[in-house]
C-alpha atoms as a PDB file:
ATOM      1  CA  UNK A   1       5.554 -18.106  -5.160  1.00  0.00           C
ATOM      2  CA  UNK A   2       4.258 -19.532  -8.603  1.00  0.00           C
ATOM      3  CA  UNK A   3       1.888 -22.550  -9.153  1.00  0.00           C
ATOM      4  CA  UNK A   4       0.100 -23.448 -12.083  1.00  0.00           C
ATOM      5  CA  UNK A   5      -3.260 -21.459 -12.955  1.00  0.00           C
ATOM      6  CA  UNK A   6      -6.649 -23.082 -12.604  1.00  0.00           C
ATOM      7  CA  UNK A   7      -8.170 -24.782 -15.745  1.00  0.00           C
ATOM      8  CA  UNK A   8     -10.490 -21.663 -16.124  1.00  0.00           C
ATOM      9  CA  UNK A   9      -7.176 -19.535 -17.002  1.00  0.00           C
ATOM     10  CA  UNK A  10      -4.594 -22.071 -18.587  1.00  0.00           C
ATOM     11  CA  UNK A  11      -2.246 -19.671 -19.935  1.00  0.00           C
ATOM     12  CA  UNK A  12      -1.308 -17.485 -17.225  1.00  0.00           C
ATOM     13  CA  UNK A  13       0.511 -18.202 -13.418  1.00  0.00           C
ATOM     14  CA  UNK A  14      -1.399 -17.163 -10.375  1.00  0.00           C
ATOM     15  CA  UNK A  15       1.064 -15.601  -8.127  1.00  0.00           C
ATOM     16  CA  UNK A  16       0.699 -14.985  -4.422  1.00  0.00           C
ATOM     17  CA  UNK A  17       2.155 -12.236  -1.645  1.00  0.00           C
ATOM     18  CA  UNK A  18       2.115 -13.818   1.590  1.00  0.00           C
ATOM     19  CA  UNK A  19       2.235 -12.089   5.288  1.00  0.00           C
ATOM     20  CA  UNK A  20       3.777 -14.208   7.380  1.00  0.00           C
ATOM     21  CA  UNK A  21       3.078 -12.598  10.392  1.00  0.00           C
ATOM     22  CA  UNK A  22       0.216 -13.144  12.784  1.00  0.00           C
ATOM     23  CA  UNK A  23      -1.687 -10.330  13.665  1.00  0.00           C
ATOM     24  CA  UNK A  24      -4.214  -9.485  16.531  1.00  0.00           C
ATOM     25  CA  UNK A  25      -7.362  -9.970  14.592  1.00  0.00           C
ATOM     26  CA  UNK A  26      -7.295  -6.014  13.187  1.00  0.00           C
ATOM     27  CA  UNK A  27      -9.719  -6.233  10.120  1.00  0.00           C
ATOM     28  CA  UNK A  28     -11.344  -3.098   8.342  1.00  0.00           C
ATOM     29  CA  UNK A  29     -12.951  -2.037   5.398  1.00  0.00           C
ATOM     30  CA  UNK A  30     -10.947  -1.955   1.898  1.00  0.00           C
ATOM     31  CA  UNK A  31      -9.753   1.483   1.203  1.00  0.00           C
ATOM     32  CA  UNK A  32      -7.667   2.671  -1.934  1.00  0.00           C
ATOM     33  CA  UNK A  33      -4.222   3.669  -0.832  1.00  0.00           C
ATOM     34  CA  UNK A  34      -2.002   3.823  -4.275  1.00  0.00           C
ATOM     35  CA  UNK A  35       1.463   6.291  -3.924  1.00  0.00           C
ATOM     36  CA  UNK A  36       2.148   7.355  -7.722  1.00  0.00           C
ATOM     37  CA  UNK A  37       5.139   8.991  -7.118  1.00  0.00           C
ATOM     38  CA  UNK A  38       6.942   6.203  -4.775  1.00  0.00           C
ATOM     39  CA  UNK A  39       6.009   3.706  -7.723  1.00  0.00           C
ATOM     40  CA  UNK A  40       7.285   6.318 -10.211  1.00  0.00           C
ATOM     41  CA  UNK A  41      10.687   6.978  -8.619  1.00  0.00           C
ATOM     42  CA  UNK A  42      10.491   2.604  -8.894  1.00  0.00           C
ATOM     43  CA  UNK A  43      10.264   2.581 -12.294  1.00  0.00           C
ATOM     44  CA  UNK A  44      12.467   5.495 -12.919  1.00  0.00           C
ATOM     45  CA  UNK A  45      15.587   4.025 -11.378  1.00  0.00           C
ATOM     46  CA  UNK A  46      19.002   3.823 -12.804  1.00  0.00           C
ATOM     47  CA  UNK A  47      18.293  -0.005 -14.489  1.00  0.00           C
ATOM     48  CA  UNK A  48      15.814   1.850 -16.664  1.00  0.00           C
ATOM     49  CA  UNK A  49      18.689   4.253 -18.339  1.00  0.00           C
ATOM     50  CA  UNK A  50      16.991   6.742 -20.611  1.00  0.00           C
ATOM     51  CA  UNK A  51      13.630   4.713 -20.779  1.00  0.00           C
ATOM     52  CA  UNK A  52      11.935   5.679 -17.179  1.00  0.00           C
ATOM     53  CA  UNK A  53       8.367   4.421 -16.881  1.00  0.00           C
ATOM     54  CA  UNK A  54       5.660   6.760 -15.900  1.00  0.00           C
ATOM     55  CA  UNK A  55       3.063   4.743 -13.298  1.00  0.00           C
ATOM     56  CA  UNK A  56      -0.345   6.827 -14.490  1.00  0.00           C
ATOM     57  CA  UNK A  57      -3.163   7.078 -12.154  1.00  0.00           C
ATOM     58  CA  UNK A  58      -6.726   7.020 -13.780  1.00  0.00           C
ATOM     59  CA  UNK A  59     -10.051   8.052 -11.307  1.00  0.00           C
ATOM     60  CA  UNK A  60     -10.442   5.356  -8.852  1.00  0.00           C
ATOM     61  CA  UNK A  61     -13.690   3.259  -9.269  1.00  0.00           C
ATOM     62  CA  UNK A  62     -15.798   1.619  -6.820  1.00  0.00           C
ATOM     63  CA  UNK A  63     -17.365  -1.789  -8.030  1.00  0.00           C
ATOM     64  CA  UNK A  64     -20.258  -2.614  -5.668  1.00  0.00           C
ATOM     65  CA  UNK A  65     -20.271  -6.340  -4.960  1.00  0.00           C
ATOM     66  CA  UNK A  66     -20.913  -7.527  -1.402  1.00  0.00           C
ATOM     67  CA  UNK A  67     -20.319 -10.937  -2.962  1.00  0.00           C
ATOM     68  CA  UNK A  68     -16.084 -10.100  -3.880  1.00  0.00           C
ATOM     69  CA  UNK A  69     -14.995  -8.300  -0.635  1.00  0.00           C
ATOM     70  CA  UNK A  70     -13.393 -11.283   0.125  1.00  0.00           C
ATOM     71  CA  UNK A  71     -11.461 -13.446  -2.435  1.00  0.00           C
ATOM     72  CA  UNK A  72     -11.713 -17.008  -1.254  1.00  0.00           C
ATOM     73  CA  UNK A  73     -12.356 -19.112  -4.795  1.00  0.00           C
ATOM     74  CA  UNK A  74     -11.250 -19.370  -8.286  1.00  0.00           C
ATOM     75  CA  UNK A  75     -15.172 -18.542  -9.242  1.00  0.00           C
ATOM     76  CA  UNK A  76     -14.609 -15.090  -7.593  1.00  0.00           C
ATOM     77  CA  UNK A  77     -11.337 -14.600  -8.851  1.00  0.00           C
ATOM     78  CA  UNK A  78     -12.709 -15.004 -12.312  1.00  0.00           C
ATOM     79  CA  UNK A  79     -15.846 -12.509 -11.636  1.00  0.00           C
ATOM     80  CA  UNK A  80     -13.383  -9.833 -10.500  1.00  0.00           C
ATOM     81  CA  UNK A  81     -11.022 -10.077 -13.825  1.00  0.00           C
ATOM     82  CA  UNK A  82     -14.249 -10.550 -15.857  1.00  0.00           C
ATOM     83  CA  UNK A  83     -15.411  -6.835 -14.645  1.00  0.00           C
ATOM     84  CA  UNK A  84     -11.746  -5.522 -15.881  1.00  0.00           C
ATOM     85  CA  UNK A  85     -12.673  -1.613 -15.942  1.00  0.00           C
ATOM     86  CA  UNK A  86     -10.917   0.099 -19.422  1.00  0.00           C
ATOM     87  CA  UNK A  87      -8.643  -1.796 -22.076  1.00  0.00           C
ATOM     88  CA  UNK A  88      -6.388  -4.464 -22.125  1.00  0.00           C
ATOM     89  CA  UNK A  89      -3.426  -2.298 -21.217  1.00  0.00           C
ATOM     90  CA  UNK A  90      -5.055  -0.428 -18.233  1.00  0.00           C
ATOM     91  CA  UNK A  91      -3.939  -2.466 -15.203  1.00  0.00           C
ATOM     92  CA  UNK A  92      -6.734  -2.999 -12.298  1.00  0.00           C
ATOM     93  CA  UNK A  93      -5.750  -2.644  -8.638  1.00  0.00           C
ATOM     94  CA  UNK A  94      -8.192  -4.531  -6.924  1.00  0.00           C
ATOM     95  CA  UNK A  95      -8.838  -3.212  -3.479  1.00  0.00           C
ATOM     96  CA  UNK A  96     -10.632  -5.565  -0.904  1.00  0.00           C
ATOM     97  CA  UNK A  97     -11.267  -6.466   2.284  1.00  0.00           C
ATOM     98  CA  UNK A  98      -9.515 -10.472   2.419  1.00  0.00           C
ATOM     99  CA  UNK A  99      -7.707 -12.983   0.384  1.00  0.00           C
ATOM    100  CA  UNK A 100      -7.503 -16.370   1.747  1.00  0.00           C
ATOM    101  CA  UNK A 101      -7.508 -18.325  -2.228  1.00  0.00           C
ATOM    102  CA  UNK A 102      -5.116 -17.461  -4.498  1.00  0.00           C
ATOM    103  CA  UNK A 103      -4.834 -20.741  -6.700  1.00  0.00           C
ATOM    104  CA  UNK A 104      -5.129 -22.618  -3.102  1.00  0.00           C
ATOM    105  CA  UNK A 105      -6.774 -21.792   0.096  1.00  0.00           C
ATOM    106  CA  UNK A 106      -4.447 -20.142   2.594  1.00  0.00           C
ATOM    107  CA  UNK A 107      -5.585 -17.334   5.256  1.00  0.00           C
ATOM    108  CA  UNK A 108      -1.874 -15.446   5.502  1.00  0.00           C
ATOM    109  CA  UNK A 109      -2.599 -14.375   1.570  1.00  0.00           C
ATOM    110  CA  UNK A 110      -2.387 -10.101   0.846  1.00  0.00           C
ATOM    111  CA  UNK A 111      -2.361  -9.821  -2.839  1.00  0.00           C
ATOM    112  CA  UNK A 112      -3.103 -12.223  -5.878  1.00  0.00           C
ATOM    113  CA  UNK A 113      -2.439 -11.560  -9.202  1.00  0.00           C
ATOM    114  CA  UNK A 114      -1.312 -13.204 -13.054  1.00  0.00           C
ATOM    115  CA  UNK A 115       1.794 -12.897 -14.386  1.00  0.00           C
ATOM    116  CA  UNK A 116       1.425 -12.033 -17.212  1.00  0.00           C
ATOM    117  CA  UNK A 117      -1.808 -10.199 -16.691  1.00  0.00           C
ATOM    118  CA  UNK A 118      -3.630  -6.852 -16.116  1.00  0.00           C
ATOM    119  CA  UNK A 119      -5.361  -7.272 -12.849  1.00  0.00           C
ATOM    120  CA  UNK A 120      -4.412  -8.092  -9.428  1.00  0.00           C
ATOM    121  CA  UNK A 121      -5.980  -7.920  -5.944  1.00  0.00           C
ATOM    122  CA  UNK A 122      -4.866  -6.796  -2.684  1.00  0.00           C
ATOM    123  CA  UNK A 123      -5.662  -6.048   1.051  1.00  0.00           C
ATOM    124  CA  UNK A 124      -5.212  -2.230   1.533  1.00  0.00           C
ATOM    125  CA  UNK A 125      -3.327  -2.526   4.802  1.00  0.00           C
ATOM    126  CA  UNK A 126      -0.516  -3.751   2.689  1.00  0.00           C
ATOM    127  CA  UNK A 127      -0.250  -1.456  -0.070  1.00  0.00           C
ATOM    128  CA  UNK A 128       2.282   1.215  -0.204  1.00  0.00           C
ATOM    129  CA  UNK A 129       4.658   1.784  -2.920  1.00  0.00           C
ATOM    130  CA  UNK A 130       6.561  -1.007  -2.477  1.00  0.00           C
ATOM    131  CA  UNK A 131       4.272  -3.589  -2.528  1.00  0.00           C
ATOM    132  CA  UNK A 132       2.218  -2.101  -5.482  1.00  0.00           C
ATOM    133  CA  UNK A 133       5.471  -1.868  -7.423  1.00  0.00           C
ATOM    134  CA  UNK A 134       6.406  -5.370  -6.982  1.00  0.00           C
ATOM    135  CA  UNK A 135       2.553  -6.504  -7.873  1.00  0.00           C
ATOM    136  CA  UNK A 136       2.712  -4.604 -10.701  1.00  0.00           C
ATOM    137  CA  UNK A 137       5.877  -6.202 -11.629  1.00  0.00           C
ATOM    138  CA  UNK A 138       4.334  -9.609 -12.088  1.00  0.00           C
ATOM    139  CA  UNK A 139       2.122  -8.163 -14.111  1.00  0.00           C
ATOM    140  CA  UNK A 140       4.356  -7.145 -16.525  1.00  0.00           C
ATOM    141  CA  UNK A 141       6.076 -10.513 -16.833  1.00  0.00           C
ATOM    142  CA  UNK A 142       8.406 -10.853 -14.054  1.00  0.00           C
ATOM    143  CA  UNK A 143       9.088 -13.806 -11.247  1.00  0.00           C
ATOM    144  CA  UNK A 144      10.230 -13.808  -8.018  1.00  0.00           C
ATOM    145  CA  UNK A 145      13.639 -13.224  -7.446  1.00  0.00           C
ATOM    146  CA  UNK A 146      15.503 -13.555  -4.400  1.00  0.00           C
ATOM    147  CA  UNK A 147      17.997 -10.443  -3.056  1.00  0.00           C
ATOM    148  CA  UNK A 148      18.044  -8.638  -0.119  1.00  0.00           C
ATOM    149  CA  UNK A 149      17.947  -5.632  -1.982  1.00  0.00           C
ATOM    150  CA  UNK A 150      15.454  -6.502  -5.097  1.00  0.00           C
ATOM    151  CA  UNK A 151      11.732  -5.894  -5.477  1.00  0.00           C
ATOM    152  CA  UNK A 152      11.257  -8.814  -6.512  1.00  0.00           C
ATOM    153  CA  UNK A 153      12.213 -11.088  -3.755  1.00  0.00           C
ATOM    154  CA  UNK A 154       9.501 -13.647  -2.703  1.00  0.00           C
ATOM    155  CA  UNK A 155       9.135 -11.628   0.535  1.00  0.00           C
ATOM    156  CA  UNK A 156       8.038  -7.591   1.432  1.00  0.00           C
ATOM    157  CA  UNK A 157      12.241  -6.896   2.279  1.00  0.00           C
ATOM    158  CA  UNK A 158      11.877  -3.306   1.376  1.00  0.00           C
ATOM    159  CA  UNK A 159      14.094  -3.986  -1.482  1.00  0.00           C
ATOM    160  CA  UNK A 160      13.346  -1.634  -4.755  1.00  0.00           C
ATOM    161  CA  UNK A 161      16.591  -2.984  -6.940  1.00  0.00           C
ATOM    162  CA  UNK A 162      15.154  -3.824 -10.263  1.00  0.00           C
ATOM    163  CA  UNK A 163      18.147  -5.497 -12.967  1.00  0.00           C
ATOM    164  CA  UNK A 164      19.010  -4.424 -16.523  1.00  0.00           C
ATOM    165  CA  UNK A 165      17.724  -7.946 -17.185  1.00  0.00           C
ATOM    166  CA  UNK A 166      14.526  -7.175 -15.639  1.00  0.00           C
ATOM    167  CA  UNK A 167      14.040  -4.025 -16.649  1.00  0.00           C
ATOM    168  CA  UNK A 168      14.070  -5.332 -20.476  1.00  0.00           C
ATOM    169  CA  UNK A 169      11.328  -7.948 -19.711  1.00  0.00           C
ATOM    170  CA  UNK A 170       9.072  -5.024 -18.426  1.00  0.00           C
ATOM    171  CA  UNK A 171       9.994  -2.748 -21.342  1.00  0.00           C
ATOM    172  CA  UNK A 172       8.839  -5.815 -23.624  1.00  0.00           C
ATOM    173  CA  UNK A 173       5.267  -5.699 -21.830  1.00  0.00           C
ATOM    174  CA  UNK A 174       2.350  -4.465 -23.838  1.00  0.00           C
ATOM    175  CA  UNK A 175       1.191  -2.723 -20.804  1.00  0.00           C
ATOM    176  CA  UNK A 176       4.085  -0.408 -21.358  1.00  0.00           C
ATOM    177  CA  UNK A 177       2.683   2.382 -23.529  1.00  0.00           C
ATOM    178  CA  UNK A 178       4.766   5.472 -25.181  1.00  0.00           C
ATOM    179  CA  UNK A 179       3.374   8.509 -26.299  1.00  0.00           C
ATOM    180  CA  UNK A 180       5.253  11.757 -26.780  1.00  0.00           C
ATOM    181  CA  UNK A 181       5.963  12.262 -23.740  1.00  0.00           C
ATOM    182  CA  UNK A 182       7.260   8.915 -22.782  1.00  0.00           C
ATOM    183  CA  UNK A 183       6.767   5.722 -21.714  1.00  0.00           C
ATOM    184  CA  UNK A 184       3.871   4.789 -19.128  1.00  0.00           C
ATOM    185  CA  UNK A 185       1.217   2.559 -17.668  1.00  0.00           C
ATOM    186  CA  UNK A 186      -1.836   3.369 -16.815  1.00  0.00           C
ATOM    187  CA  UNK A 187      -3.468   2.031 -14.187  1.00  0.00           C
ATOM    188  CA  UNK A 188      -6.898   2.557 -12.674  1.00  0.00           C
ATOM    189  CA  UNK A 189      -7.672   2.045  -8.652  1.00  0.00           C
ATOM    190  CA  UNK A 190     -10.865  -0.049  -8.332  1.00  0.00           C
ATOM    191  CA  UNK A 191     -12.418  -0.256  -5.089  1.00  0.00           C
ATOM    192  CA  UNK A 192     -14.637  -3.014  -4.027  1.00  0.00           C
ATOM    193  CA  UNK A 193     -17.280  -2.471  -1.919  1.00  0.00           C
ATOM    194  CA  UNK A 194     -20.967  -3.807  -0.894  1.00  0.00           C
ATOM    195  CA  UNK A 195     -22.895  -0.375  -1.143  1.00  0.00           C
ATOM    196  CA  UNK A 196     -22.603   2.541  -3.001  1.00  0.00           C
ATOM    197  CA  UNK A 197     -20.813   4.784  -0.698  1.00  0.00           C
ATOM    198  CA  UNK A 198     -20.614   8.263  -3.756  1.00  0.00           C
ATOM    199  CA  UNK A 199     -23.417   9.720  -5.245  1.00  0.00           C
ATOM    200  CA  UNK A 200     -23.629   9.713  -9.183  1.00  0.00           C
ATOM    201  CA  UNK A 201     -22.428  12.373 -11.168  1.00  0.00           C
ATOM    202  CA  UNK A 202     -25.875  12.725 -13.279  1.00  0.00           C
ATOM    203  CA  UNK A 203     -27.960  12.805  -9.636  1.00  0.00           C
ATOM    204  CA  UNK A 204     -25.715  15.350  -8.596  1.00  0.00           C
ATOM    205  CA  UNK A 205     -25.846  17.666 -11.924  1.00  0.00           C
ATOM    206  CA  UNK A 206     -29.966  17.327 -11.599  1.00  0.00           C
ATOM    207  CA  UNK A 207     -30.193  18.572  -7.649  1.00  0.00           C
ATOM    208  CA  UNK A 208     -27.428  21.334  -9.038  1.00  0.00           C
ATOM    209  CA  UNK A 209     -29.576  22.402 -12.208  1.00  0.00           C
ATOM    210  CA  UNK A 210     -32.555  22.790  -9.679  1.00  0.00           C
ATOM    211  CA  UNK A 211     -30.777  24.871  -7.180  1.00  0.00           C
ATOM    212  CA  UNK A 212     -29.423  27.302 -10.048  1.00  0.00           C
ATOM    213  CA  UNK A 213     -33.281  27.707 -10.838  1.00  0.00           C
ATOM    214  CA  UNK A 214     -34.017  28.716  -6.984  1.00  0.00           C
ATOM    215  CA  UNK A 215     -31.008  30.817  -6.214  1.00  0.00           C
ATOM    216  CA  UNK A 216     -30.907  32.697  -9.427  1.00  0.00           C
ATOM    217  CA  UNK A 217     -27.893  34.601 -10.496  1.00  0.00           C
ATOM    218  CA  UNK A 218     -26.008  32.937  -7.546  1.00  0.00           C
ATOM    219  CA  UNK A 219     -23.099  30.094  -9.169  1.00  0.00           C
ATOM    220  CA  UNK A 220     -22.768  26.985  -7.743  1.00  0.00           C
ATOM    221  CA  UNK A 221     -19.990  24.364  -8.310  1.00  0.00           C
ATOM    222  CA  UNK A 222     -19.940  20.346  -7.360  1.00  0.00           C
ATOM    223  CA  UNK A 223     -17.791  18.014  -7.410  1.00  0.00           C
ATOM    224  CA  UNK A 224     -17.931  14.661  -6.492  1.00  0.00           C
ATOM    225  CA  UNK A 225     -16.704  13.806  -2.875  1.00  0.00           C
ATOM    226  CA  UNK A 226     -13.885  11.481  -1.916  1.00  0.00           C
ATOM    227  CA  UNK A 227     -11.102  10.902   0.752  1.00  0.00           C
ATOM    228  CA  UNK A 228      -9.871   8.167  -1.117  1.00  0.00           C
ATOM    229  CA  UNK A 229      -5.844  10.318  -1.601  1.00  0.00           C
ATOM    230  CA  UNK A 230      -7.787  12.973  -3.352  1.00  0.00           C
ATOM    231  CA  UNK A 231      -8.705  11.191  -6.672  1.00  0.00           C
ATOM    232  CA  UNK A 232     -11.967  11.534  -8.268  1.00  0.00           C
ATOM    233  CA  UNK A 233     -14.312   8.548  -7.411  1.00  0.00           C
ATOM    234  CA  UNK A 234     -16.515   6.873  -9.867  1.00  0.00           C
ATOM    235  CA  UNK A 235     -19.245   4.532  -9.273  1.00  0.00           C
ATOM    236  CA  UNK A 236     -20.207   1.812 -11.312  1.00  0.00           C
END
Protein backbone atom coordinates (compact mmCIF):
# COMPACT_ATOMS: atom_id res chain seq x y z
CA UNK A 1 0.00 0.00 0.00
CA UNK A 2 1.25 3.65 -0.81
CA UNK A 3 0.93 6.80 1.44
CA UNK A 4 2.63 9.90 1.15
CA UNK A 5 6.41 10.13 2.46
CA UNK A 6 7.29 12.03 5.60
CA UNK A 7 8.37 15.74 5.22
CA UNK A 8 12.06 14.55 5.75
CA UNK A 9 11.78 12.68 2.19
CA UNK A 10 9.12 14.69 0.07
CA UNK A 11 9.82 13.24 -3.17
CA UNK A 12 9.59 9.66 -2.79
CA UNK A 13 6.43 7.07 -1.51
CA UNK A 14 7.08 4.92 1.48
CA UNK A 15 5.68 1.61 0.66
CA UNK A 16 4.81 -1.16 3.07
CA UNK A 17 4.61 -5.33 2.96
CA UNK A 18 2.26 -6.38 5.47
CA UNK A 19 1.84 -10.06 7.20
CA UNK A 20 -1.39 -10.46 8.02
CA UNK A 21 -1.11 -13.35 9.94
CA UNK A 22 -0.66 -13.70 13.67
CA UNK A 23 2.04 -15.64 14.78
CA UNK A 24 3.01 -17.36 18.16
CA UNK A 25 5.43 -14.79 19.36
CA UNK A 26 8.61 -16.58 17.28
CA UNK A 27 11.22 -13.67 17.18
CA UNK A 28 15.05 -14.14 16.33
CA UNK A 29 17.96 -12.43 15.33
CA UNK A 30 18.19 -10.76 11.67
CA UNK A 31 20.04 -13.01 9.37
CA UNK A 32 20.81 -12.37 5.55
CA UNK A 33 18.89 -14.82 3.46
CA UNK A 34 19.01 -13.31 -0.35
CA UNK A 35 18.37 -16.28 -3.35
CA UNK A 36 20.20 -14.69 -6.53
CA UNK A 37 19.19 -17.11 -8.79
CA UNK A 38 15.25 -17.30 -7.82
CA UNK A 39 15.36 -13.36 -8.27
CA UNK A 40 17.32 -13.88 -11.51
CA UNK A 41 15.00 -16.41 -13.16
CA UNK A 42 12.31 -13.18 -11.92
CA UNK A 43 13.82 -10.83 -13.88
CA UNK A 44 14.65 -13.08 -16.71
CA UNK A 45 11.10 -14.04 -17.57
CA UNK A 46 9.43 -13.98 -20.88
CA UNK A 47 7.99 -10.03 -20.31
CA UNK A 48 11.66 -9.10 -20.42
CA UNK A 49 12.16 -10.50 -24.25
CA UNK A 50 15.81 -10.18 -25.17
CA UNK A 51 16.61 -7.67 -22.25
CA UNK A 52 16.84 -10.21 -19.05
CA UNK A 53 18.10 -8.47 -15.92
CA UNK A 54 20.95 -9.91 -14.03
CA UNK A 55 20.15 -9.47 -9.93
CA UNK A 56 24.15 -9.08 -8.82
CA UNK A 57 25.12 -9.96 -5.39
CA UNK A 58 27.96 -7.76 -3.82
CA UNK A 59 29.71 -9.11 -0.17
CA UNK A 60 27.15 -8.78 2.44
CA UNK A 61 27.93 -6.09 5.13
CA UNK A 62 27.15 -5.95 8.67
CA UNK A 63 26.34 -2.35 10.03
CA UNK A 64 26.62 -2.48 13.85
CA UNK A 65 23.85 -0.40 15.38
CA UNK A 66 22.00 -1.75 18.42
CA UNK A 67 19.99 1.44 18.00
CA UNK A 68 18.29 0.20 14.12
CA UNK A 69 17.50 -3.52 14.85
CA UNK A 70 14.19 -2.47 15.03
CA UNK A 71 12.59 0.13 12.66
CA UNK A 72 9.88 1.86 14.61
CA UNK A 73 10.31 5.85 13.47
CA UNK A 74 10.87 8.01 10.55
CA UNK A 75 14.26 9.26 12.55
CA UNK A 76 15.54 5.63 12.17
CA UNK A 77 14.35 5.15 8.88
CA UNK A 78 16.34 8.13 7.82
CA UNK A 79 19.69 6.92 9.78
CA UNK A 80 19.48 3.60 7.94
CA UNK A 81 19.21 5.26 4.22
CA UNK A 82 21.72 7.91 5.41
CA UNK A 83 24.44 4.91 5.94
CA UNK A 84 23.54 3.73 2.13
CA UNK A 85 26.76 1.37 1.63
CA UNK A 86 28.23 1.98 -2.32
CA UNK A 87 26.63 4.36 -5.08
CA UNK A 88 23.46 5.54 -5.96
CA UNK A 89 22.70 2.56 -8.16
CA UNK A 90 23.75 -0.21 -5.66
CA UNK A 91 20.46 -1.17 -3.97
CA UNK A 92 20.65 -1.89 0.02
CA UNK A 93 18.79 -4.86 1.50
CA UNK A 94 18.35 -3.97 4.89
CA UNK A 95 18.23 -6.97 7.14
CA UNK A 96 16.72 -6.53 10.73
CA UNK A 97 15.22 -7.84 13.45
CA UNK A 98 11.39 -5.71 13.43
CA UNK A 99 9.42 -3.19 11.58
CA UNK A 100 6.47 -1.84 13.27
CA UNK A 101 6.78 2.14 11.34
CA UNK A 102 6.80 2.34 7.94
CA UNK A 103 5.32 5.96 7.31
CA UNK A 104 2.78 4.94 10.32
CA UNK A 105 3.06 2.75 13.28
CA UNK A 106 1.70 -0.74 12.68
CA UNK A 107 3.20 -4.09 14.36
CA UNK A 108 2.06 -6.66 11.28
CA UNK A 109 4.83 -4.56 9.03
CA UNK A 110 7.85 -7.07 7.18
CA UNK A 111 9.52 -4.82 4.77
CA UNK A 112 9.61 -0.94 4.10
CA UNK A 113 11.00 0.62 1.34
CA UNK A 114 10.76 3.96 -1.41
CA UNK A 115 9.58 3.70 -4.58
CA UNK A 116 11.54 5.09 -6.34
CA UNK A 117 14.56 4.47 -4.20
CA UNK A 118 17.70 2.35 -3.50
CA UNK A 119 17.17 0.99 -0.07
CA UNK A 120 14.63 -1.01 1.62
CA UNK A 121 14.31 -2.97 4.89
CA UNK A 122 13.04 -6.24 5.80
CA UNK A 123 12.51 -8.99 8.50
CA UNK A 124 14.59 -12.06 7.37
CA UNK A 125 11.89 -14.60 8.14
CA UNK A 126 10.18 -13.20 5.14
CA UNK A 127 12.68 -13.02 2.56
CA UNK A 128 12.95 -15.52 -0.13
CA UNK A 129 12.96 -14.82 -3.72
CA UNK A 130 9.72 -13.78 -4.01
CA UNK A 131 9.44 -11.29 -1.64
CA UNK A 132 12.92 -9.73 -2.44
CA UNK A 133 11.84 -9.58 -6.07
CA UNK A 134 8.73 -7.76 -5.45
CA UNK A 135 10.73 -5.23 -2.90
CA UNK A 136 13.06 -4.70 -5.34
CA UNK A 137 10.40 -3.95 -7.74
CA UNK A 138 9.26 -0.84 -5.93
CA UNK A 139 12.43 0.18 -6.02
CA UNK A 140 12.71 0.41 -9.44
CA UNK A 141 9.51 2.40 -9.90
CA UNK A 142 6.70 0.09 -9.74
CA UNK A 143 3.16 0.03 -7.62
CA UNK A 144 1.13 -2.45 -6.42
CA UNK A 145 -0.83 -4.26 -8.70
CA UNK A 146 -3.45 -6.62 -8.04
CA UNK A 147 -3.46 -10.39 -9.90
CA UNK A 148 -3.48 -13.59 -8.62
CA UNK A 149 -0.65 -14.38 -10.59
CA UNK A 150 1.58 -10.97 -10.49
CA UNK A 151 4.46 -10.01 -8.21
CA UNK A 152 3.22 -7.18 -7.67
CA UNK A 153 -0.02 -7.74 -5.97
CA UNK A 154 -0.47 -5.87 -2.61
CA UNK A 155 -0.21 -9.29 -0.90
CA UNK A 156 2.81 -12.32 -0.71
CA UNK A 157 0.32 -14.63 -3.42
CA UNK A 158 3.31 -16.37 -4.77
CA UNK A 159 2.64 -14.68 -7.97
CA UNK A 160 6.01 -13.89 -10.16
CA UNK A 161 3.98 -12.49 -13.48
CA UNK A 162 5.67 -9.28 -14.29
CA UNK A 163 3.79 -7.24 -17.66
CA UNK A 164 5.42 -5.87 -20.82
CA UNK A 165 4.13 -2.63 -19.29
CA UNK A 166 6.00 -3.22 -16.23
CA UNK A 167 8.82 -4.56 -17.43
CA UNK A 168 9.49 -1.13 -19.47
CA UNK A 169 9.13 0.97 -16.25
CA UNK A 170 11.97 -1.20 -14.66
CA UNK A 171 14.10 -1.10 -17.81
CA UNK A 172 13.70 2.86 -17.52
CA UNK A 173 15.27 2.67 -13.85
CA UNK A 174 18.72 4.04 -13.35
CA UNK A 175 19.37 1.18 -11.12
CA UNK A 176 19.35 -0.91 -14.23
CA UNK A 177 22.97 -0.95 -15.39
CA UNK A 178 24.42 -2.59 -18.83
CA UNK A 179 27.77 -3.51 -19.40
CA UNK A 180 28.97 -5.98 -22.01
CA UNK A 181 27.63 -8.56 -20.76
CA UNK A 182 24.19 -7.30 -20.12
CA UNK A 183 21.93 -5.67 -18.17
CA UNK A 184 22.05 -5.88 -14.19
CA UNK A 185 21.62 -4.52 -10.71
CA UNK A 186 23.71 -4.72 -8.20
CA UNK A 187 22.76 -5.06 -4.98
CA UNK A 188 24.63 -5.39 -1.71
CA UNK A 189 23.13 -7.48 1.52
CA UNK A 190 23.58 -5.30 4.64
CA UNK A 191 23.09 -6.84 7.86
CA UNK A 192 22.19 -4.99 10.93
CA UNK A 193 23.34 -5.96 14.00
CA UNK A 194 24.32 -4.62 17.70
CA UNK A 195 27.92 -6.22 17.94
CA UNK A 196 30.44 -7.07 15.72
CA UNK A 197 29.89 -10.67 15.22
CA UNK A 198 33.34 -11.08 12.14
CA UNK A 199 36.67 -10.24 12.81
CA UNK A 200 38.40 -7.56 10.50
CA UNK A 201 40.24 -8.42 7.62
CA UNK A 202 43.48 -6.22 8.68
CA UNK A 203 43.34 -8.07 12.45
CA UNK A 204 43.23 -11.18 10.74
CA UNK A 205 46.21 -10.51 8.08
CA UNK A 206 48.41 -9.25 11.36
CA UNK A 207 47.78 -12.66 13.64
CA UNK A 208 48.48 -14.46 9.97
CA UNK A 209 51.82 -12.44 9.22
CA UNK A 210 52.90 -13.49 12.85
CA UNK A 211 52.17 -17.10 12.53
CA UNK A 212 54.12 -17.27 9.04
CA UNK A 213 57.11 -15.86 11.22
CA UNK A 214 56.68 -18.89 13.87
CA UNK A 215 55.90 -21.74 11.57
CA UNK A 216 58.40 -20.93 8.94
CA UNK A 217 58.24 -22.43 5.54
CA UNK A 218 54.75 -23.82 6.51
CA UNK A 219 51.70 -21.67 4.21
CA UNK A 220 48.83 -20.59 5.77
CA UNK A 221 45.58 -19.26 4.17
CA UNK A 222 42.48 -17.16 5.89
CA UNK A 223 39.60 -16.18 4.98
CA UNK A 224 37.07 -14.45 6.63
CA UNK A 225 34.26 -16.64 8.26
CA UNK A 226 30.56 -16.53 7.50
CA UNK A 227 27.36 -18.75 7.33
CA UNK A 228 25.53 -16.01 6.06
CA UNK A 229 24.66 -18.37 2.22
CA UNK A 230 28.36 -18.44 1.76
CA UNK A 231 29.09 -14.74 0.86
CA UNK A 232 31.99 -12.93 2.12
CA UNK A 233 31.10 -10.75 5.21
CA UNK A 234 32.35 -7.31 5.75
CA UNK A 235 32.24 -5.28 8.78
CA UNK A 236 31.85 -1.77 8.98
Amino acid sequence: MFRNANSSAPLLRLYSIVFLFVLSGVTQAAYITVDEAGMDAIYAQTSFANTPVDIRLGSAIEHVDPGLLTLDSAAKWSALTSAHYGSATTVNFWFLDNITWCGNNFIFYVGCGETPGNDFVVESAYADSLFNAELLAHELGLPHNSGSNNLMDAFLNGGTDLSSAEVATIMSSPLVQFDNTGFFIDVLPVLVVAVATQVDAPAVSVLLLLACFAMGYRRLRYGLKSGISGMPLAVR
